[in-house]
PDB file of N, CA and C in Angstrom:
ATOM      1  N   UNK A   1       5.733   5.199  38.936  1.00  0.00           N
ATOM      2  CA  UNK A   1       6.403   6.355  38.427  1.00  0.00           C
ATOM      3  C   UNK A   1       5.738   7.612  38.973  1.00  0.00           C
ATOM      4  N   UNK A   2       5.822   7.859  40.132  1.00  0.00           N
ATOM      5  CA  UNK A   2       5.384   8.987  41.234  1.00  0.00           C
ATOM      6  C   UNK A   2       6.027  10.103  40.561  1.00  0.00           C
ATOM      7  N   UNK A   3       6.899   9.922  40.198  1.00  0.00           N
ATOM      8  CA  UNK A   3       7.730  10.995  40.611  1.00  0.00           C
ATOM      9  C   UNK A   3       8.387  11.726  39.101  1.00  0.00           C
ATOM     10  N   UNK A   4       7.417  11.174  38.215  1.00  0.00           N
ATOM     11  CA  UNK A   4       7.339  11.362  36.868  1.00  0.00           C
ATOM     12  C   UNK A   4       7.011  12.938  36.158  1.00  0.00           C
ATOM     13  N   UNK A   5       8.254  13.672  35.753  1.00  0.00           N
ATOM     14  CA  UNK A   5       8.050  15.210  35.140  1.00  0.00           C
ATOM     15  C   UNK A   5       6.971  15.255  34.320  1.00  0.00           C
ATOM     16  N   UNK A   6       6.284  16.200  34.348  1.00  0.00           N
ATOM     17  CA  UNK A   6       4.881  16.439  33.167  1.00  0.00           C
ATOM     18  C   UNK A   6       5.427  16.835  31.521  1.00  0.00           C
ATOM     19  N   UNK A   7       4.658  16.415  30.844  1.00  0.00           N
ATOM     20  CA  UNK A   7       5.617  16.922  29.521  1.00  0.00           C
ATOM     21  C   UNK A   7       5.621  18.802  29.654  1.00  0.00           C
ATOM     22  N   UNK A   8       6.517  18.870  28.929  1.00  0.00           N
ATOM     23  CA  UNK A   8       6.827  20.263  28.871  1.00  0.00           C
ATOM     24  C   UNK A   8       4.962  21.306  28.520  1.00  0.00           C
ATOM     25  N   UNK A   9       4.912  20.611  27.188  1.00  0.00           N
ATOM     26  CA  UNK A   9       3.931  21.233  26.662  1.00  0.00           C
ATOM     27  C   UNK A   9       2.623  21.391  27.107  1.00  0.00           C
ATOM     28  N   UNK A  10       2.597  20.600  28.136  1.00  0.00           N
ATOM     29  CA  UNK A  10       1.542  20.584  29.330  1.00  0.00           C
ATOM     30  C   UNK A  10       1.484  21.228  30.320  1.00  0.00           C
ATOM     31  N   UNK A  11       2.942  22.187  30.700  1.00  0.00           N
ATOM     32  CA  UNK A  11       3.275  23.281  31.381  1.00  0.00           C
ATOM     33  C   UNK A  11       2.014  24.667  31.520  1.00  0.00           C
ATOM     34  N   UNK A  12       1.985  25.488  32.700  1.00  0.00           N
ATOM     35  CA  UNK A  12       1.897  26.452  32.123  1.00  0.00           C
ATOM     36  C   UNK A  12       2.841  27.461  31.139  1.00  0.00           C
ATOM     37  N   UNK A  13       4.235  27.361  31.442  1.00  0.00           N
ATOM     38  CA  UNK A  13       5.270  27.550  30.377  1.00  0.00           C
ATOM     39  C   UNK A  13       4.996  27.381  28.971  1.00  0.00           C
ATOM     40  N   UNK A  14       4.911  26.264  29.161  1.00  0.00           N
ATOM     41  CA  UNK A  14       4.656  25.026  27.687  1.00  0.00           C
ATOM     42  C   UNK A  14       3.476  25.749  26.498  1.00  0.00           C
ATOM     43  N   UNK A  15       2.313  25.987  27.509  1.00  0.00           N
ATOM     44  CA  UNK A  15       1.251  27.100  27.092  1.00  0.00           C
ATOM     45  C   UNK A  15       1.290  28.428  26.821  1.00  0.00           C
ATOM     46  N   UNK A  16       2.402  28.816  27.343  1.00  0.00           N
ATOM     47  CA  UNK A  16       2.651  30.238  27.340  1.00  0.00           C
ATOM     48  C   UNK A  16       3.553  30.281  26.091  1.00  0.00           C
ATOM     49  N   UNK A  17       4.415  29.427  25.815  1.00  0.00           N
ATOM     50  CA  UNK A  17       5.113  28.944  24.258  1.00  0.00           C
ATOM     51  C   UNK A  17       4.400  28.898  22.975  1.00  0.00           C
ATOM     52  N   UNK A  18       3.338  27.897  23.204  1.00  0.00           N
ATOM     53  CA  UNK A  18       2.347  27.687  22.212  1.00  0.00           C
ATOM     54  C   UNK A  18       1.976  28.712  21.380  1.00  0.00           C
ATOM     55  N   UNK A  19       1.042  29.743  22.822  1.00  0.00           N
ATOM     56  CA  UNK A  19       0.628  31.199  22.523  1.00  0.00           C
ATOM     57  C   UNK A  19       1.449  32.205  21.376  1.00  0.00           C
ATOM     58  N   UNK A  20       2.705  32.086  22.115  1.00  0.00           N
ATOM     59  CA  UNK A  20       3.571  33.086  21.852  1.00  0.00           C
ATOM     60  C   UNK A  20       3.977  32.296  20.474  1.00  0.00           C
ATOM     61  N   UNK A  21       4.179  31.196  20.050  1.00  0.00           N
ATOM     62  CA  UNK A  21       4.657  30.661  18.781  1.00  0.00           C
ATOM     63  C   UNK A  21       3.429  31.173  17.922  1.00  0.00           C
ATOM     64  N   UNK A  22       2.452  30.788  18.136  1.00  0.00           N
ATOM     65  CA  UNK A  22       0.918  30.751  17.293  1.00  0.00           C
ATOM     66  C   UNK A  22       1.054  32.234  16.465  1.00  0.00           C
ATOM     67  N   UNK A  23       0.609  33.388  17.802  1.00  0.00           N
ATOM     68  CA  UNK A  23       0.985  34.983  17.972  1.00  0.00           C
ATOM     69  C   UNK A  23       1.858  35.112  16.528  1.00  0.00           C
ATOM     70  N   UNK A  24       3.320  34.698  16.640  1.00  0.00           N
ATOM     71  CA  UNK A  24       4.449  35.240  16.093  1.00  0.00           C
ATOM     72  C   UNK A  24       4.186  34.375  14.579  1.00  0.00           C
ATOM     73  N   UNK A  25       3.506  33.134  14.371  1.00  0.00           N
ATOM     74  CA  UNK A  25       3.613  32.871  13.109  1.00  0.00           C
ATOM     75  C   UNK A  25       2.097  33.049  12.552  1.00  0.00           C
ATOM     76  N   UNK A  26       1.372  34.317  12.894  1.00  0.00           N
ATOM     77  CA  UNK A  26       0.128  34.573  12.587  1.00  0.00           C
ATOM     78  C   UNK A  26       0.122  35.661  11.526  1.00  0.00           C
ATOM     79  N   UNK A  27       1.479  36.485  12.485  1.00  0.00           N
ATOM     80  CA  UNK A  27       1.671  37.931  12.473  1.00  0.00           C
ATOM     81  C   UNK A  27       2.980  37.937  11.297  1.00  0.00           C
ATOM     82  N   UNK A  28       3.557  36.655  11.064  1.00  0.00           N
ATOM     83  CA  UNK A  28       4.515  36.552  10.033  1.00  0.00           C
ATOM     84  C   UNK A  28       3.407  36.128   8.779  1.00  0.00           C
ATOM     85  N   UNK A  29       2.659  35.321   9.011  1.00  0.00           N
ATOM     86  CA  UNK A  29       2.103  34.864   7.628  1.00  0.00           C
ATOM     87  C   UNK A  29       1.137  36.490   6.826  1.00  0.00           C
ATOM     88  N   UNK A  30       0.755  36.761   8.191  1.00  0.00           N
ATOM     89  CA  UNK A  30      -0.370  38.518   7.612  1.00  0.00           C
ATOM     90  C   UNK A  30       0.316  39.412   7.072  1.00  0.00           C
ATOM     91  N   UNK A  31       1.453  39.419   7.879  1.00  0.00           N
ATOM     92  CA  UNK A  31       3.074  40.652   7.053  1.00  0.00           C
ATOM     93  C   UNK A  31       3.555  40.317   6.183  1.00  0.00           C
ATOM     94  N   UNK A  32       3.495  39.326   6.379  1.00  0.00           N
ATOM     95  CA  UNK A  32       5.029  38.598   5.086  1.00  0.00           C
ATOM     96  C   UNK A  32       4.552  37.697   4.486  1.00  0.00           C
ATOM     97  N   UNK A  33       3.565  37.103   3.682  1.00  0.00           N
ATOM     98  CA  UNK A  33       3.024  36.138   3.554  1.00  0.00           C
ATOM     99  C   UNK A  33       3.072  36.140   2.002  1.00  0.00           C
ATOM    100  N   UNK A  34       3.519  37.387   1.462  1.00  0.00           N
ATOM    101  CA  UNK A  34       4.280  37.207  -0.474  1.00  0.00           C
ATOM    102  C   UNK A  34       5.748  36.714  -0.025  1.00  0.00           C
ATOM    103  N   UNK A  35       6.271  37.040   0.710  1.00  0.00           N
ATOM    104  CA  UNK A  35       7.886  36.918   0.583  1.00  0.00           C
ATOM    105  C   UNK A  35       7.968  35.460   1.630  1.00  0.00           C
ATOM    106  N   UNK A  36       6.619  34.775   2.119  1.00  0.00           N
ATOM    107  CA  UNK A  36       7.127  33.381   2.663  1.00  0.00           C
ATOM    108  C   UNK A  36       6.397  32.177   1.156  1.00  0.00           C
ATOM    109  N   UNK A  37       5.273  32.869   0.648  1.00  0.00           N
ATOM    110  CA  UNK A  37       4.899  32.171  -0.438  1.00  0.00           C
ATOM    111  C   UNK A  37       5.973  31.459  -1.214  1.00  0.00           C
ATOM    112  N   UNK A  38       7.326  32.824  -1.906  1.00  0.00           N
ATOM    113  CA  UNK A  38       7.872  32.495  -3.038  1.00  0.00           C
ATOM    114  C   UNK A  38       9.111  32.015  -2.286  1.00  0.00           C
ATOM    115  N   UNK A  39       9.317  31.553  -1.097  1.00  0.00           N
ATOM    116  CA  UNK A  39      10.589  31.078  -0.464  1.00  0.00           C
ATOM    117  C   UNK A  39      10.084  29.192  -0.103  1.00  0.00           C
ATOM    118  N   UNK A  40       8.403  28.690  -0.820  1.00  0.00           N
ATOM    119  CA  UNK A  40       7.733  28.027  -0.095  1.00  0.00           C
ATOM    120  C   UNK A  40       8.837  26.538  -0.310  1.00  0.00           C
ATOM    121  N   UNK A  41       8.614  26.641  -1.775  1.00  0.00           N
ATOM    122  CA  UNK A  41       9.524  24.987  -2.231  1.00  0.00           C
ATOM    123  C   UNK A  41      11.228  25.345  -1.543  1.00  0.00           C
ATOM    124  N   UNK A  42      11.885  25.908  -1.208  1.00  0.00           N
ATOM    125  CA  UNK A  42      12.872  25.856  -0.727  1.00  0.00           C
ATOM    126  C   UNK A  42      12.766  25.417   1.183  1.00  0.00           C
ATOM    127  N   UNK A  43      11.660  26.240   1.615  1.00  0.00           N
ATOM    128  CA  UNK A  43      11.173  25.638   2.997  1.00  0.00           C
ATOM    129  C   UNK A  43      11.018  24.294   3.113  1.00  0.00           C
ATOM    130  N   UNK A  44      10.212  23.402   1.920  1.00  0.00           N
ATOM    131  CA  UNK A  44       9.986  22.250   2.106  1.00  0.00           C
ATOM    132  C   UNK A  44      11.394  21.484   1.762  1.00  0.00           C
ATOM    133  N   UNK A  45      12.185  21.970   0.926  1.00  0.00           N
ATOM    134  CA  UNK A  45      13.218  21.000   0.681  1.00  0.00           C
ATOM    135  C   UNK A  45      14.098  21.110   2.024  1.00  0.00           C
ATOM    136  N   UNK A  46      14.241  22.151   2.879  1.00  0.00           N
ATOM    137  CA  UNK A  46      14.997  22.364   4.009  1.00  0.00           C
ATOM    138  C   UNK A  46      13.893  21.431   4.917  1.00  0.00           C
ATOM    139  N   UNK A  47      12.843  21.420   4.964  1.00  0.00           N
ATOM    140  CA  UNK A  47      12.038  20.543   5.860  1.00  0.00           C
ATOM    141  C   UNK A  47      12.606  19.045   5.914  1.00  0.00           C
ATOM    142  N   UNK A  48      12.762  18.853   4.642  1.00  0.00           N
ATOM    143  CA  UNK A  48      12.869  17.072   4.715  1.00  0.00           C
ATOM    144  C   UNK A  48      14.465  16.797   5.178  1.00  0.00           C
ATOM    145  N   UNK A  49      15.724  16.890   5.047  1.00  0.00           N
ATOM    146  CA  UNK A  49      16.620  16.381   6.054  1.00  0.00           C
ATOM    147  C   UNK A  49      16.781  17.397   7.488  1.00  0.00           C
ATOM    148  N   UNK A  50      15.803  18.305   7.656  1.00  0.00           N
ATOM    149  CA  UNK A  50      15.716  18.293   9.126  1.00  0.00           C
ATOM    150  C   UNK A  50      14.893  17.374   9.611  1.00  0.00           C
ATOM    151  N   UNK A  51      13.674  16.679   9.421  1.00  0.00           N
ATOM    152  CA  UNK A  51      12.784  16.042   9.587  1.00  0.00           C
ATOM    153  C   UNK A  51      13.318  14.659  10.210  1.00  0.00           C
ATOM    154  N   UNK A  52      14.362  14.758   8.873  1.00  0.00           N
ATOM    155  CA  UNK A  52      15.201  12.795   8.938  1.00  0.00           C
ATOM    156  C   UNK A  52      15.913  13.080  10.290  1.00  0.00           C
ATOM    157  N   UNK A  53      16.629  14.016  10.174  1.00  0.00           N
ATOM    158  CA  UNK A  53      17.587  14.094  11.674  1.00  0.00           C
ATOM    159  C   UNK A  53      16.826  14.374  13.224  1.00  0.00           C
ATOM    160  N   UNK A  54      15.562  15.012  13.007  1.00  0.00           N
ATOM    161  CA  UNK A  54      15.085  14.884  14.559  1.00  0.00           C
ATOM    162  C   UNK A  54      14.347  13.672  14.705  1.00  0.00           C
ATOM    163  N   UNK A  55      13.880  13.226  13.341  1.00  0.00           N
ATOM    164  CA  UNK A  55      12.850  12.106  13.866  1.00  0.00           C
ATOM    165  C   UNK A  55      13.620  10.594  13.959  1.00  0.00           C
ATOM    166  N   UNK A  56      14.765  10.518  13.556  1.00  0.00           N
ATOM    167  CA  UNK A  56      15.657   9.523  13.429  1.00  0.00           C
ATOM    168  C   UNK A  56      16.707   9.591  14.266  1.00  0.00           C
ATOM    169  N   UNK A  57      16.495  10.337  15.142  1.00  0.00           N
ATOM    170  CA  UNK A  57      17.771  10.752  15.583  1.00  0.00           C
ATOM    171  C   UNK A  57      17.789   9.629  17.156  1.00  0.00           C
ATOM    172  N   UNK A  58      16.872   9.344  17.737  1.00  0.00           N
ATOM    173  CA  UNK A  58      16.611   7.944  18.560  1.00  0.00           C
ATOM    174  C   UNK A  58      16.634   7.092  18.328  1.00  0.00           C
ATOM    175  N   UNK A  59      16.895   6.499  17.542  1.00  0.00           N
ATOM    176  CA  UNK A  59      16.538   4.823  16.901  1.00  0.00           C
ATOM    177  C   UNK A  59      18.011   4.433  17.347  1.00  0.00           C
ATOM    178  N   UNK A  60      17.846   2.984  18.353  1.00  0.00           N
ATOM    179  CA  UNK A  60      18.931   2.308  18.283  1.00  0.00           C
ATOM    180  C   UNK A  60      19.176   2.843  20.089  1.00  0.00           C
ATOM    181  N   UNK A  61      18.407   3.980  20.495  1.00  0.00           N
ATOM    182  CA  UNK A  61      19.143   4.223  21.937  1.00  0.00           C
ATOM    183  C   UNK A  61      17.982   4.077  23.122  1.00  0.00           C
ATOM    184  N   UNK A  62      17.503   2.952  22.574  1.00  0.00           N
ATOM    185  CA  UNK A  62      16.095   2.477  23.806  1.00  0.00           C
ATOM    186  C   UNK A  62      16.236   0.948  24.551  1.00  0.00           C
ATOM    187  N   UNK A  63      17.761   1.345  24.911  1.00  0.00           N
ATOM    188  CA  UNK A  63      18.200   0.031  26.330  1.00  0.00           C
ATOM    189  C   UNK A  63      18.278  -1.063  25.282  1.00  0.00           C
ATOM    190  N   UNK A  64      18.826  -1.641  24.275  1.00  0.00           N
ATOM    191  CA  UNK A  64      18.942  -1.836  24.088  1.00  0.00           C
ATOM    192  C   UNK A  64      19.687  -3.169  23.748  1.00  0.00           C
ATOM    193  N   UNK A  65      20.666  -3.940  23.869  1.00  0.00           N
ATOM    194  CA  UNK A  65      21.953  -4.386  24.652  1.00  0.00           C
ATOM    195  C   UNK A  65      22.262  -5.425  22.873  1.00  0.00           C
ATOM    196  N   UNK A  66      23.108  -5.114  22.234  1.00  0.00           N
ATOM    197  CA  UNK A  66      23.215  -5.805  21.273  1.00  0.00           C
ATOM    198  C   UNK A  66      24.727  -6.828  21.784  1.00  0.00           C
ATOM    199  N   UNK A  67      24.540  -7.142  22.757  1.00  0.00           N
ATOM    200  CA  UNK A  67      26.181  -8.046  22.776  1.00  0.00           C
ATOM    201  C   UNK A  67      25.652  -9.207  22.398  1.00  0.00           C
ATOM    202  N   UNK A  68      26.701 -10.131  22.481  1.00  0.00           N
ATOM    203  CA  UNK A  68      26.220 -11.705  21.761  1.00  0.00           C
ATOM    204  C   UNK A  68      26.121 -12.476  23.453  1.00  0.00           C
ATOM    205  N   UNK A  69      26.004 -12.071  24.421  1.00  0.00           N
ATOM    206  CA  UNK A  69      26.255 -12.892  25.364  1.00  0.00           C
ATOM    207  C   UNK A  69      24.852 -13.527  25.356  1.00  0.00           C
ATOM    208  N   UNK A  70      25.340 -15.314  25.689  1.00  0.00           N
ATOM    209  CA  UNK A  70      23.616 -15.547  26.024  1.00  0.00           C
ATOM    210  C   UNK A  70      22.655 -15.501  27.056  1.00  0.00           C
ATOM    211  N   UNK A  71      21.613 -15.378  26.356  1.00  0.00           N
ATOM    212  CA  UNK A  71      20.296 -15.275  27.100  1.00  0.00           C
ATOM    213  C   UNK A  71      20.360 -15.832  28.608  1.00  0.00           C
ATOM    214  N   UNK A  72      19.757 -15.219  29.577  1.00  0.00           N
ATOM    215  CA  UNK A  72      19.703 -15.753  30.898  1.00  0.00           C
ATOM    216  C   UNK A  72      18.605 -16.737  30.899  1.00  0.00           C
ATOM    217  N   UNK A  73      17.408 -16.678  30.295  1.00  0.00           N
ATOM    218  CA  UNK A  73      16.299 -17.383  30.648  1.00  0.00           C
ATOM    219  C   UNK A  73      16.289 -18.550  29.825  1.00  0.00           C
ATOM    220  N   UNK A  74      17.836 -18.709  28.851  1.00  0.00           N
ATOM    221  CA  UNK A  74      17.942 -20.599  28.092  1.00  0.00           C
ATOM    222  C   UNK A  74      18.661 -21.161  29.458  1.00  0.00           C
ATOM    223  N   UNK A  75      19.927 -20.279  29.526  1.00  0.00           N
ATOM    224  CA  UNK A  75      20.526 -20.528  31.090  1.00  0.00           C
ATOM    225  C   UNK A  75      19.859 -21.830  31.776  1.00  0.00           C
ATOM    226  N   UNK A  76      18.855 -21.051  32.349  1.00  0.00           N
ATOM    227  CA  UNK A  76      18.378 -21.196  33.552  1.00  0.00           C
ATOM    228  C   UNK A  76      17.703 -22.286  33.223  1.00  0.00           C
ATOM    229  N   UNK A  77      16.793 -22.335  32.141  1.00  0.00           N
ATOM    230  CA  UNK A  77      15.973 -23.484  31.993  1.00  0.00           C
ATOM    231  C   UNK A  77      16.547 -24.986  31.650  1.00  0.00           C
ATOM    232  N   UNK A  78      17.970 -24.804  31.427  1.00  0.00           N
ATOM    233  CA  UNK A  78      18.766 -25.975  31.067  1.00  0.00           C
ATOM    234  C   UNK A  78      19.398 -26.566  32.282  1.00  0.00           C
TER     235      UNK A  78
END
């Protein structure tokens, strides 16, 4: 796998994201950090079915092949 893309986040891009995310939720928690407190239990309840949908959202699409045809390697050995 020569020819294999680097993950994103390993970018200099990727790094330059990080920064800039870190930066922007540093500068939200120091400003705003009464008005993200009392919004906190509603954040977490919005957390959990986003959570289910990105982290579930692959299952079932990793080559998979659910047909009933049979196996090549009983095939062969018979």
């Amino acid at each position: 796998m020569k020819n294999q893309h680097p993950n994103f986040w390993s970018t200099p891009t990727g790094w330059a994201a990080l920064a800039l995310i870190a930066a922007v939720t540093y500068f939200l928690v120091l400003e705003h950090g009464q008005h993200m407190l009392q919004f906190l239990p509603y954040l977490i309840l919005l957390l959990c079915p986003l959570m289910h949908v990105f982290m579930h959202g692959s299952h079932g699409k990793h080559g998979h092949d659910h047909s009933h045809a049979p196996d090549k390697k009983k095939e062969e050995s018979s």
